[in-house]
Protein backbone atom coordinates (compact mmCIF):
# COMPACT_ATOMS: atom_id res chain seq x y z
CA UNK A 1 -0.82 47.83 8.99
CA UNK A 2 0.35 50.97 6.62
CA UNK A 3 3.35 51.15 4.47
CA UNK A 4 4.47 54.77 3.67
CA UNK A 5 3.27 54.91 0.30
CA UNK A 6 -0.08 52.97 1.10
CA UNK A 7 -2.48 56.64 1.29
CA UNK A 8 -1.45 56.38 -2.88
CA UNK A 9 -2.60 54.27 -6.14
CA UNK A 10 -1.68 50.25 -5.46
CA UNK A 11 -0.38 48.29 -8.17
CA UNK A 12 -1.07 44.65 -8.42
CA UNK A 13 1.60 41.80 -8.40
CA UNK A 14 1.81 40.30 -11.99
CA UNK A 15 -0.94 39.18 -13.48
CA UNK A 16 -3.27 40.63 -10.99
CA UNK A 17 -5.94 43.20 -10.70
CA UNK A 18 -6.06 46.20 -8.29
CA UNK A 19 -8.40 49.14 -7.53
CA UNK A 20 -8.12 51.75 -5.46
CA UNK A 21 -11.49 53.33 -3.71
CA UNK A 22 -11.13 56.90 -1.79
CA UNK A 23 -14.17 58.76 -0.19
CA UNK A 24 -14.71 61.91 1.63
CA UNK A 25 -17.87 62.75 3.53
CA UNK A 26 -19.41 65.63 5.82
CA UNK A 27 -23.48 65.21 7.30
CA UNK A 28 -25.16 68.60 7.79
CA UNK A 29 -27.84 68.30 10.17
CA UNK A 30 -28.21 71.90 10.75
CA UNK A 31 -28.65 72.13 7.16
CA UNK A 32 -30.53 69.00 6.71
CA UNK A 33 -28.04 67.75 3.62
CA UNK A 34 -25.35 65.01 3.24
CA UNK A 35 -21.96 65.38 1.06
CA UNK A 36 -20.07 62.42 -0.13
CA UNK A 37 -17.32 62.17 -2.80
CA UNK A 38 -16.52 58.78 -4.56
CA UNK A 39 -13.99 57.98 -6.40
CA UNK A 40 -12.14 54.89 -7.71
CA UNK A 41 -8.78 54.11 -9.38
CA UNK A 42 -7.78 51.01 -10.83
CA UNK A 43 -4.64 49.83 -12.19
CA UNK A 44 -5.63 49.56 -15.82
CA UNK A 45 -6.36 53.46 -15.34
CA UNK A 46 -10.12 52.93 -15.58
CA UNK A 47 -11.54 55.95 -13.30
CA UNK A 48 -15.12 56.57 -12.10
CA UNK A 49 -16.44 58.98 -9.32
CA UNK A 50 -20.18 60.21 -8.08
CA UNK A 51 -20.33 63.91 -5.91
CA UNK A 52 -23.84 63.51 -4.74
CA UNK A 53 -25.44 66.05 -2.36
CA UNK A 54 -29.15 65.35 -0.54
CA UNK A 55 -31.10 66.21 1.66
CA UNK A 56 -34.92 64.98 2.81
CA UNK A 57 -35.93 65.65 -0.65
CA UNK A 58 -36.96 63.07 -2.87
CA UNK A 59 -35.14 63.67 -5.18
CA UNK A 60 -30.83 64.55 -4.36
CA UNK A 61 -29.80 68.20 -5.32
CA UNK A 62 -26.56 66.88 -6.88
CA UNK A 63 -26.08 63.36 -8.35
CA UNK A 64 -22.92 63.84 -10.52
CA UNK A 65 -20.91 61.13 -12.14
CA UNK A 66 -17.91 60.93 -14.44
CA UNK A 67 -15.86 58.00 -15.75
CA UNK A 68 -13.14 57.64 -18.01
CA UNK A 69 -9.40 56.82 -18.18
CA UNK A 70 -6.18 58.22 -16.67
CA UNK A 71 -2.75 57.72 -17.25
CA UNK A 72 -0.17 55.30 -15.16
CA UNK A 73 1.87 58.34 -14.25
CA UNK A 74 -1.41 59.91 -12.37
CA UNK A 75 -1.21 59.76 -8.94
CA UNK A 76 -3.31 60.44 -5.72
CA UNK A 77 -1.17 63.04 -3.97
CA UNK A 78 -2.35 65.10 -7.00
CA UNK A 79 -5.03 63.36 -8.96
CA UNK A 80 -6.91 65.62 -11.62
CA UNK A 81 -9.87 64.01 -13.81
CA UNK A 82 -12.26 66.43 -15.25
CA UNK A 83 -13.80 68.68 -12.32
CA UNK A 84 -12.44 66.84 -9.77
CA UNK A 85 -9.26 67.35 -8.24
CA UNK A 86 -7.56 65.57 -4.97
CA UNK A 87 -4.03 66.33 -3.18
CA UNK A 88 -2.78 64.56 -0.32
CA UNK A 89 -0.10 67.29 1.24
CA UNK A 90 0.47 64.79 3.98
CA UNK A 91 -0.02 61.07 3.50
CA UNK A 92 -2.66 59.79 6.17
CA UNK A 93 -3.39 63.02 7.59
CA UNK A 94 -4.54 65.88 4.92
CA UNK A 95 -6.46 66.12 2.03
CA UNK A 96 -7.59 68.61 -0.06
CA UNK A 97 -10.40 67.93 -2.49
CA UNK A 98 -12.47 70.37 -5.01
CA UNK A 99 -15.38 69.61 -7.03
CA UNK A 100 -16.87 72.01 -9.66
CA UNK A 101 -19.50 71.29 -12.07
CA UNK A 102 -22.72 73.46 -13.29
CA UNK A 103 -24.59 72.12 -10.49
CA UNK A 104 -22.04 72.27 -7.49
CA UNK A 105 -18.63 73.83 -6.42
CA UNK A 106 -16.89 72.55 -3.63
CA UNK A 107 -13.75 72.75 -1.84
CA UNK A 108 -12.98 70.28 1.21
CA UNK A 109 -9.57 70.70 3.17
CA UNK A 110 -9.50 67.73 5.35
CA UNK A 111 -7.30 67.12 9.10
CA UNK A 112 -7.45 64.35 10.62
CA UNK A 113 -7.90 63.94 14.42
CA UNK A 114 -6.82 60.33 15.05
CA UNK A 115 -4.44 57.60 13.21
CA UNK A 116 -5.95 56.34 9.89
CA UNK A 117 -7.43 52.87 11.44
CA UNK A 118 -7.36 49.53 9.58
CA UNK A 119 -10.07 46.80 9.69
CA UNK A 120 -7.42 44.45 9.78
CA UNK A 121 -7.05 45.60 13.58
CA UNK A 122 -10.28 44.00 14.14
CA UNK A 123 -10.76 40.49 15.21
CA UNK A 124 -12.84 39.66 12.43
CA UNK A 125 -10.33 41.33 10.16
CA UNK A 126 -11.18 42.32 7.00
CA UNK A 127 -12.34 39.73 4.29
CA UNK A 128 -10.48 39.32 1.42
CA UNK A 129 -13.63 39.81 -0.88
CA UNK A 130 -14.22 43.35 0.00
CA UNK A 131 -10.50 44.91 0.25
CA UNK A 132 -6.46 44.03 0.51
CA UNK A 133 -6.95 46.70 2.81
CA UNK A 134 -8.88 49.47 4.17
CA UNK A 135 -8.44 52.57 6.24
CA UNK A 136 -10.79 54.61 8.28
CA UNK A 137 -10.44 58.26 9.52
CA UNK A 138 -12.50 61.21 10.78
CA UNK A 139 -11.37 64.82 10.84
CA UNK A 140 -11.82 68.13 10.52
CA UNK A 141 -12.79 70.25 7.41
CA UNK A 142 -12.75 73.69 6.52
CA UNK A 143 -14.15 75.16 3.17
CA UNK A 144 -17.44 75.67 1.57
CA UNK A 145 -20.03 73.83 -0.53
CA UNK A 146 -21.88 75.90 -3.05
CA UNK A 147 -25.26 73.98 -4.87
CA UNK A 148 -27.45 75.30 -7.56
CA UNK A 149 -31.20 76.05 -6.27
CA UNK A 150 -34.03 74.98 -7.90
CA UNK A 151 -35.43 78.31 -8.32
CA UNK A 152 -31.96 79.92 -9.54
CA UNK A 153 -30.59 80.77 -6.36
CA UNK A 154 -27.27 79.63 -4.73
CA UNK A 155 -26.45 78.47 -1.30
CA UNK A 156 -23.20 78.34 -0.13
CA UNK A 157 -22.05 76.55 3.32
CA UNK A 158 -19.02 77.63 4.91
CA UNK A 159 -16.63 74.85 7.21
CA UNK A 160 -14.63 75.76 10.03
CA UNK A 161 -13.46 72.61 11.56
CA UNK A 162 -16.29 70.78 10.82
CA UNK A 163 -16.08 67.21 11.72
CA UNK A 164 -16.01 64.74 8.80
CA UNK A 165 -14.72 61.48 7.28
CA UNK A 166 -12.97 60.02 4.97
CA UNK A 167 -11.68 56.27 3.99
CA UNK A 168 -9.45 54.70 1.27
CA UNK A 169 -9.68 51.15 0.23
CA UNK A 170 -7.55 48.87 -2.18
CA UNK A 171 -7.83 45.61 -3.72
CA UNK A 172 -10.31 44.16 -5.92
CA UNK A 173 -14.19 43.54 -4.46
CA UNK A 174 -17.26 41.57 -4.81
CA UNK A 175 -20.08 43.30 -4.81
CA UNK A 176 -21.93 40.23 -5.30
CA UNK A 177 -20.91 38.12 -2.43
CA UNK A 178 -21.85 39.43 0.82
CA UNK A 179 -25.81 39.25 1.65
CA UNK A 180 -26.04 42.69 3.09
CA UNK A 181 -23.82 44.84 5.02
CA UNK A 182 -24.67 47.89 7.58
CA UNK A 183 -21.46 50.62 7.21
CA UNK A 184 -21.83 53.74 9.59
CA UNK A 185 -19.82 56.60 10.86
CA UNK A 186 -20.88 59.18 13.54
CA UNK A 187 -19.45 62.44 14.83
CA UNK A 188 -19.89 65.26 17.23
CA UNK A 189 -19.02 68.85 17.12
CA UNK A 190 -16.69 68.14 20.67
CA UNK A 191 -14.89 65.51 18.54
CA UNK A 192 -16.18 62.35 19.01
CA UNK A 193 -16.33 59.86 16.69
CA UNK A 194 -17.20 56.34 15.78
CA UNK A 195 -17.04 54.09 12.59
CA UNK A 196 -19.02 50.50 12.33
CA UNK A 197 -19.44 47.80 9.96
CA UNK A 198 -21.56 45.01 10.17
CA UNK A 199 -21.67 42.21 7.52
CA UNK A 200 -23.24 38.72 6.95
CA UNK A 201 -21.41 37.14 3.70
CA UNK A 202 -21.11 33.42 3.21
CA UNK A 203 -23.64 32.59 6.03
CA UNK A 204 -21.41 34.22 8.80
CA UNK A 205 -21.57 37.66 10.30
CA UNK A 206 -18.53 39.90 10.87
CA UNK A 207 -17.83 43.46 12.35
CA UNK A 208 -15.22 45.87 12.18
CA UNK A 209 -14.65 50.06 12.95
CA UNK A 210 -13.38 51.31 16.19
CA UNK A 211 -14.48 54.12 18.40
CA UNK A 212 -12.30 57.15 18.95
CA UNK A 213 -11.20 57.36 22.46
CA UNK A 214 -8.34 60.42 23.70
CA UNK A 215 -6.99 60.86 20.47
CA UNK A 216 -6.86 57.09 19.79
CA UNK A 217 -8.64 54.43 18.33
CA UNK A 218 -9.99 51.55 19.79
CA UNK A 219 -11.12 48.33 17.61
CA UNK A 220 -14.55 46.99 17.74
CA UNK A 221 -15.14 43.16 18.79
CA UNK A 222 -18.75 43.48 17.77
CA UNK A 223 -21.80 45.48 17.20
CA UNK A 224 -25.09 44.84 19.29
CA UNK A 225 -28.23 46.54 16.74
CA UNK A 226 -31.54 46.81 15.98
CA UNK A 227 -32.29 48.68 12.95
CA UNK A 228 -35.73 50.05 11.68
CA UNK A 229 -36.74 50.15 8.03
CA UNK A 230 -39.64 51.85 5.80
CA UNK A 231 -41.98 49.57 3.97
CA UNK A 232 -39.60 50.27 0.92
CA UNK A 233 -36.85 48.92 3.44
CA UNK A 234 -34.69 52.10 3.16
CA UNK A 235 -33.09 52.77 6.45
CA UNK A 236 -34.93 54.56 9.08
CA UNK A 237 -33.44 54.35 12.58
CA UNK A 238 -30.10 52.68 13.95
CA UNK A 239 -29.49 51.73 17.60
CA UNK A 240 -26.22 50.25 17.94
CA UNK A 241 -23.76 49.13 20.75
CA UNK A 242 -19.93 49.18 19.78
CA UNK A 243 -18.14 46.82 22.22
CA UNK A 244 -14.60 47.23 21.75
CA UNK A 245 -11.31 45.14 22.55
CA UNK A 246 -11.25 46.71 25.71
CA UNK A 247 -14.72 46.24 26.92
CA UNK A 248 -15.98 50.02 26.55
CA UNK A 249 -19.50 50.26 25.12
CA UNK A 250 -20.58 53.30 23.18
CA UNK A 251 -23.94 53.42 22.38
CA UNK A 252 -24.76 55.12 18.91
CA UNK A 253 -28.14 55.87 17.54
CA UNK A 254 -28.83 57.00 13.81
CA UNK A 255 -32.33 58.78 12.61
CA UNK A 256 -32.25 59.48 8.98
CA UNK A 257 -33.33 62.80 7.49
CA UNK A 258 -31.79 62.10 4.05
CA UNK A 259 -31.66 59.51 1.97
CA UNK A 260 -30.25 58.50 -1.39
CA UNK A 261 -30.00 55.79 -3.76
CA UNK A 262 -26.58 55.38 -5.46
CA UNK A 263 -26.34 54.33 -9.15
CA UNK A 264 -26.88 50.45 -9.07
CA UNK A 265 -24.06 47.55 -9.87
CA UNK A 266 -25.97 45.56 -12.84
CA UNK A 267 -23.63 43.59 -13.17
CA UNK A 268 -23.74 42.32 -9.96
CA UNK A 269 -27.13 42.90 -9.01
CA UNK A 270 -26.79 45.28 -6.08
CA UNK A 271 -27.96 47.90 -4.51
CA UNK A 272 -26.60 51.22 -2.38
CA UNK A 273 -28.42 53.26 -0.13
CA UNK A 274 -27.05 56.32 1.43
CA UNK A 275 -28.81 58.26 4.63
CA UNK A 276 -28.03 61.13 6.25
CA UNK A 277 -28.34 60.89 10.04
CA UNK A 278 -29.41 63.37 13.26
CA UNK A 279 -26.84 61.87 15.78
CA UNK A 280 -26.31 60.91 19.38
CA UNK A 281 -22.64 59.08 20.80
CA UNK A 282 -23.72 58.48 24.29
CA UNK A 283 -26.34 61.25 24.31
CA UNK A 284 -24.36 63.24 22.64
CA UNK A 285 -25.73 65.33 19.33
CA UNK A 286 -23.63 64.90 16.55
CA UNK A 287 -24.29 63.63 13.01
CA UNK A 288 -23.75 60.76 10.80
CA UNK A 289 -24.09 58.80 7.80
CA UNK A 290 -25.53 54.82 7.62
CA UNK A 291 -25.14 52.97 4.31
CA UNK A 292 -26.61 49.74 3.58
CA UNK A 293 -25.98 47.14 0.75
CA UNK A 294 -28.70 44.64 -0.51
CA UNK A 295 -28.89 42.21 -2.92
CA UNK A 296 -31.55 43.52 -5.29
CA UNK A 297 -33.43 40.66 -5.75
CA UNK A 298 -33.35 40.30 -1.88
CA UNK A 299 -34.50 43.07 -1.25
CA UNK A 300 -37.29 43.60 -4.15
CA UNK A 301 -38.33 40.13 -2.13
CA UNK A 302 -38.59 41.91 1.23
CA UNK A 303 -40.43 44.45 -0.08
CA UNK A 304 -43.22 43.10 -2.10
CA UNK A 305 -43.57 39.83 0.87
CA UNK A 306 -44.37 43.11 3.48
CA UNK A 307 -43.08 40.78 6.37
């Protein structure tokens, strides 16, 4: 489902539109925090990006975003826009990215441990108003994370082939259209790992993400979940069933620690929500990270009905 080149910045056919959206991730349960890095590309050379770092404060100790423009001959084998910097030494398999700002410094060398997966190996595929196409990938990641106290104080993390994630998305999305959508990843220190998305858009539910099996990956037919929610219906508690093409089941449950809200879309009137997870893959500890997507008037619905 990968050309060579497809792990780079997409251009569109003419008269099109195209935007490119990487991410790199890493939940901390020992430390009770949750690192992602966000950043988008698109072909006019419009580029944004959020480095948020949280724990089970209410408030996130990092929430840093940039936006501006880049040129057409920036790449992202070796993409530089103010503190941010990512190389790709080997397309679909490493990445090095560093982050440093007054509030954070950051360096995250990513491995991967399995194939880069595409939702289009699904049998729901991916729909066309979300992505051209996506891929999926967990790893490992050495480096450290240093964040600014409150107090004055620093803390620094060191990794040593810590497990973590990363995807990279292209084609243009609406935000608007889907009715809600549950994405989730999950890892454990022995190297499992499993990736789920479940979405309703246009009256019709869909799943995609595979489970990590030998060294391989193995597509999801669909998810079986129950999730719990706080009266503010932010995530709480996961309990999902991956049943993949080949019958497996691999039973995943999420308990959030962490949670965060990302910068809303206006424009399109949604809403983000990032959580930081405690972990089990069939019993196993591990750690992960569930986002969901609402509609905001939805969802301001939900919460003021209480039902």
């Amino acid at each position: 489902m990968f050309g060579p080149k497809d792990d780079l910045r997409h251009w569109p056919a003419p008269g099109g539109r195209m935007r490119d959206s990487l991410f790199w991730e890493m939940i901390m349960p020992d430390e009770r925090l949750g690192l992602q890095i966000y950043l988008y590309l698109t072909d006019r050379g419009r580029v944004g990006y959020n480095v948020c770092v949280w724990g089970a404060e209410k408030d996130p100790l990092v929430l840093d975003l940039g936006g501006g423009t880049v040129g057409a001959d920036m790449d992202l084998d070796d993409f530089t826009f103010e503190g941010l910097t990512v190389k790709q030494p080997e397309l679909r398999r490493t990445a090095e990215v560093a982050y440093h700002s007054e509030n954070v410094r950051l360096e995250y060398s990513f491995e991967a441990v399995h194939d880069a997966f595409s939702y289009h190996d699904n049998p729901d595929g991916l729909p066309s108003w979300f992505a051209a196409n996506r891929l999926e990938q967990s790893g490992r990641v050495n480096g450290f994370l240093e964040v600014a106290g409150r107090g004055g104080s620093t803390r620094r993390i060191e990794w040593d082939r810590r497990m973590g994630h990363r995807d990279h998305s292209w084609g243009t999305r609406d935000w608007a259209l889907p009715h809600h959508w549950k994405w989730f990843v999950a890892y454990t220190d022995s190297g499992r790992a499993v990736n789920g998305w479940i979405w309703i858009a246009r009256g019709e539910w869909g799943f995609a993400g595979c489970v990590v099996r030998d060294g391989r990956t193995v597509g999801v037919s669909h998810i079986e979940h129950t999730a719990g929610y706080d009266d503010d219906m932010t995530q709480r508690r996961l309990d999902a069933v991956l049943v993949d093409v080949e019958g497996g089941r691999t039973h995943v449950v999420l308990d959030r620690y962490g949670l965060i809200k990302l910068p809303s879309n206006v424009k399109a009137g949604t809403e983000i929500w990032e959580s930081a997870c405690d972990a089990t893959i069939d019993g196993e500890p591990g750690a992960g990270q569930w986002e969901t997507h609402w509609p905001t008037a939805y969802l301001e619905h939900l919460i003021e009905s209480g039902r």
